[in-house]
PDB file of N, CA and C in Angstrom:
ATOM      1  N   UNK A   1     -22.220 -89.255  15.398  1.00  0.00           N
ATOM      2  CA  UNK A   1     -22.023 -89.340  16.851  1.00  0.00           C
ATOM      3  C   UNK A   1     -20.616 -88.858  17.215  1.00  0.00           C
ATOM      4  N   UNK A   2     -19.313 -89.210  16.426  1.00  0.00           N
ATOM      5  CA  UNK A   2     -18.229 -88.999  17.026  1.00  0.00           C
ATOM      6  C   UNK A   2     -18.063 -87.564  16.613  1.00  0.00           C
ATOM      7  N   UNK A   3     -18.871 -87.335  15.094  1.00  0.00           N
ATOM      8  CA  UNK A   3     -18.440 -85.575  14.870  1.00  0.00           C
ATOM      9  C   UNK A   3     -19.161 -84.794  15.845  1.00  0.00           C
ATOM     10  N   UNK A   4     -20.273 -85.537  16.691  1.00  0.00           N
ATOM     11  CA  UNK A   4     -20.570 -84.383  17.534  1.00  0.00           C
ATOM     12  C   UNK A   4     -19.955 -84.091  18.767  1.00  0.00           C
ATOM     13  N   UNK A   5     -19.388 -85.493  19.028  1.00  0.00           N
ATOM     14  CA  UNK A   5     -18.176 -85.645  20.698  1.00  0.00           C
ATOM     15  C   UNK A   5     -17.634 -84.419  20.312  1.00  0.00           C
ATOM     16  N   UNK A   6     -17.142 -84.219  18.953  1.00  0.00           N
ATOM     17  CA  UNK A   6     -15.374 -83.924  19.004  1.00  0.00           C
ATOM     18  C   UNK A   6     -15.923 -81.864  18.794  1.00  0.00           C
ATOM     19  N   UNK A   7     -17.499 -81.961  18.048  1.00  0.00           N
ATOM     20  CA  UNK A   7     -17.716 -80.758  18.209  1.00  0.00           C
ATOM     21  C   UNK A   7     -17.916 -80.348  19.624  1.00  0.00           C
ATOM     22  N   UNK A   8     -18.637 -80.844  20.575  1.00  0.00           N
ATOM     23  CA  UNK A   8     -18.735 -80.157  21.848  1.00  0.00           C
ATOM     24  C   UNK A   8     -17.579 -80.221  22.904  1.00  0.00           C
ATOM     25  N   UNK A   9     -16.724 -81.223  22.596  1.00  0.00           N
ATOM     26  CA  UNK A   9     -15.151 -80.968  23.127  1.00  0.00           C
ATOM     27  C   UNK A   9     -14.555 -79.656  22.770  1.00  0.00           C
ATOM     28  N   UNK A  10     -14.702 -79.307  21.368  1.00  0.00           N
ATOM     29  CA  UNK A  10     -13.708 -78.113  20.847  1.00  0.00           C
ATOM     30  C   UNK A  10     -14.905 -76.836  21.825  1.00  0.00           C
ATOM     31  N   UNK A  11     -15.804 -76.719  21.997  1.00  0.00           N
ATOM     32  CA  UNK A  11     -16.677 -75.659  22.376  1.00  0.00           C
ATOM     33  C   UNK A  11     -16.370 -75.748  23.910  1.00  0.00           C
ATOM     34  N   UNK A  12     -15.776 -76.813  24.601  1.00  0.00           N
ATOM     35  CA  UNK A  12     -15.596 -77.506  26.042  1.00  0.00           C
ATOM     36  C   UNK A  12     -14.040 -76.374  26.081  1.00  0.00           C
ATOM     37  N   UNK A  13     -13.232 -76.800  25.083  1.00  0.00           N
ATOM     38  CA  UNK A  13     -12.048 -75.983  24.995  1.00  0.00           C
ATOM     39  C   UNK A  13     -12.007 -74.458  25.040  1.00  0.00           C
ATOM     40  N   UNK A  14     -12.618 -74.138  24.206  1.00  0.00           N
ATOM     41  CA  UNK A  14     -12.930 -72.788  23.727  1.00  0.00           C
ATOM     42  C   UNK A  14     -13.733 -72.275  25.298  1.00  0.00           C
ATOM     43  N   UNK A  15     -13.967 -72.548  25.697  1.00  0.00           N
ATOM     44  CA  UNK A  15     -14.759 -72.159  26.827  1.00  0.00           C
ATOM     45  C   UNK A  15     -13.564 -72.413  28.001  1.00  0.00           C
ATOM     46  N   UNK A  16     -13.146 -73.297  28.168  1.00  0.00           N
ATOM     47  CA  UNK A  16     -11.676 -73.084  29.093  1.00  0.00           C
ATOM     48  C   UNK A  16     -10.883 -72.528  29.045  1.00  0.00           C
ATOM     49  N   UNK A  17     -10.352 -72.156  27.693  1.00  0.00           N
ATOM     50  CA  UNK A  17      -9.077 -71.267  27.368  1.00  0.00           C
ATOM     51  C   UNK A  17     -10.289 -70.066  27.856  1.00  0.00           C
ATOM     52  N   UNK A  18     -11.236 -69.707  27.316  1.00  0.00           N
ATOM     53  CA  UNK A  18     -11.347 -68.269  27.501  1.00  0.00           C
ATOM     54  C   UNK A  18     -11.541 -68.054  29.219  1.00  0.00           C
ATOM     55  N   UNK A  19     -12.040 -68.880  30.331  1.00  0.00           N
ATOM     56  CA  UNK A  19     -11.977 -68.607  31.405  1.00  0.00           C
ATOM     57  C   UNK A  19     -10.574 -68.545  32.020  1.00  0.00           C
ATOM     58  N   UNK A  20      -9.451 -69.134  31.514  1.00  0.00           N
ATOM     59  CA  UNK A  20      -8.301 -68.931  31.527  1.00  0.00           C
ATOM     60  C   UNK A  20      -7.745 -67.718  31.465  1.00  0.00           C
ATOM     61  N   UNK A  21      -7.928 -67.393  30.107  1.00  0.00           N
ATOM     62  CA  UNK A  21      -7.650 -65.789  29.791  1.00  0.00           C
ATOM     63  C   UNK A  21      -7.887 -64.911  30.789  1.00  0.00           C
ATOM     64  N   UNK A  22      -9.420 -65.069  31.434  1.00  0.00           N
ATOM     65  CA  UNK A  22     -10.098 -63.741  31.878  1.00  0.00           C
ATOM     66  C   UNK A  22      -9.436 -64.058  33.411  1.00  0.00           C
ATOM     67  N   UNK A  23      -9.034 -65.516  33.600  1.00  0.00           N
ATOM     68  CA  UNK A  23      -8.564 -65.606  35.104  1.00  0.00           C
ATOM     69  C   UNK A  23      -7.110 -64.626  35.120  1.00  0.00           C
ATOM     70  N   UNK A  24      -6.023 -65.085  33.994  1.00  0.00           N
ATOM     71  CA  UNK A  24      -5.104 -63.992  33.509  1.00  0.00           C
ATOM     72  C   UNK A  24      -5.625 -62.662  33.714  1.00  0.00           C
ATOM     73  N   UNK A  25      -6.451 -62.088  33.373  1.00  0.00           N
ATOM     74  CA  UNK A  25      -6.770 -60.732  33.165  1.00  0.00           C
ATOM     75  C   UNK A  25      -7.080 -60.330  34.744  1.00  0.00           C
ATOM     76  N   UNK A  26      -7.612 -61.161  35.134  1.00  0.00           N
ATOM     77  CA  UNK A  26      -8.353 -60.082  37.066  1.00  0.00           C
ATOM     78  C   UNK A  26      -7.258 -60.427  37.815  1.00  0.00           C
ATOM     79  N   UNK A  27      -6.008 -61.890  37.580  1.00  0.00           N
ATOM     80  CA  UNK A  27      -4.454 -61.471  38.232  1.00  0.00           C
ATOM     81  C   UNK A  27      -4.298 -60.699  38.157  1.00  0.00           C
ATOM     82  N   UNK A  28      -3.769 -60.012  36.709  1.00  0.00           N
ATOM     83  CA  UNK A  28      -3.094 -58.754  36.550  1.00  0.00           C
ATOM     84  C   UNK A  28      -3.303 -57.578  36.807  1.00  0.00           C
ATOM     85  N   UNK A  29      -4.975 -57.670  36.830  1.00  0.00           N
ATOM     86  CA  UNK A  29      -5.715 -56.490  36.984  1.00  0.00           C
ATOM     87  C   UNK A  29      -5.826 -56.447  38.904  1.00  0.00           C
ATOM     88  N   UNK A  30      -5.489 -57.705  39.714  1.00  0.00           N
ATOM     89  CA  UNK A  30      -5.602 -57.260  40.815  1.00  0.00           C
ATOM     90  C   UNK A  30      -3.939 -56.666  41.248  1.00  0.00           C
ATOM     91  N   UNK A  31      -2.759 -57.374  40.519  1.00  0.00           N
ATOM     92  CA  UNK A  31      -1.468 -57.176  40.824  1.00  0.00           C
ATOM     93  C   UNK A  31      -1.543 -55.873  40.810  1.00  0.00           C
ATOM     94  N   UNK A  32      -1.745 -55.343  39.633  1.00  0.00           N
ATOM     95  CA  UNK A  32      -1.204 -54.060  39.249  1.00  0.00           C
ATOM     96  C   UNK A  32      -1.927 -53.643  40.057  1.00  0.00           C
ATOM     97  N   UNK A  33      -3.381 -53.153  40.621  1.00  0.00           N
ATOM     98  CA  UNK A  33      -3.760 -52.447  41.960  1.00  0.00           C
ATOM     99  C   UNK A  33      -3.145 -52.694  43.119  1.00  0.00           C
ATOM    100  N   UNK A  34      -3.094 -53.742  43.374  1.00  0.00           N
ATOM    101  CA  UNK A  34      -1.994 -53.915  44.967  1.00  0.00           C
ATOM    102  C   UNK A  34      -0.623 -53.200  44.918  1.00  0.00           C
ATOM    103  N   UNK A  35      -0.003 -53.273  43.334  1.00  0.00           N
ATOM    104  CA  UNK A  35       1.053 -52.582  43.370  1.00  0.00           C
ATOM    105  C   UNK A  35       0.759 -51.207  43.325  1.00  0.00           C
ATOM    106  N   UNK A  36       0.298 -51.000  42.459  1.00  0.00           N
ATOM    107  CA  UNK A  36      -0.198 -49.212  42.659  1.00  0.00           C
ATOM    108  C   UNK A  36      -0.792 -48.225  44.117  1.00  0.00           C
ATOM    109  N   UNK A  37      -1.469 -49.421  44.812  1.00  0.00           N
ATOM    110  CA  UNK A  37      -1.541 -49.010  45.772  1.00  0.00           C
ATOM    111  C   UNK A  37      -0.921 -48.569  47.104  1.00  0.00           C
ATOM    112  N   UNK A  38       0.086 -49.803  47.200  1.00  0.00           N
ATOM    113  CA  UNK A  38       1.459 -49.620  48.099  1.00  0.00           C
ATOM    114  C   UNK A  38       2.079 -48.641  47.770  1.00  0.00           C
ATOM    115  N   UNK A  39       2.378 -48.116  46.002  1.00  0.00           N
ATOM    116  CA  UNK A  39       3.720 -47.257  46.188  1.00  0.00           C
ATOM    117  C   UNK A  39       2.339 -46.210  45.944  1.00  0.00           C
TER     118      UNK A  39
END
């Protein structure tokens, strides 16, 4: 029971960091167009 808490926590993680990441990625990916676009 507790090895399975602690397995679907780490998959709970792994799944946040990576929506994290990709939230990182469409910032940057919108910055750098707004900037590119102005100049």
């Amino acid at each position: 029971m507790v090895q399975n808490k602690i397995a679907s926590s780490d998959i709970f993680t792994a799944f946040y960091f990576c929506i994290k990441q990709i939230e990182i990625i469409i910032v940057n990916e919108t910055f750098n167009y707004s900037f590119f676009s102005i100049k």
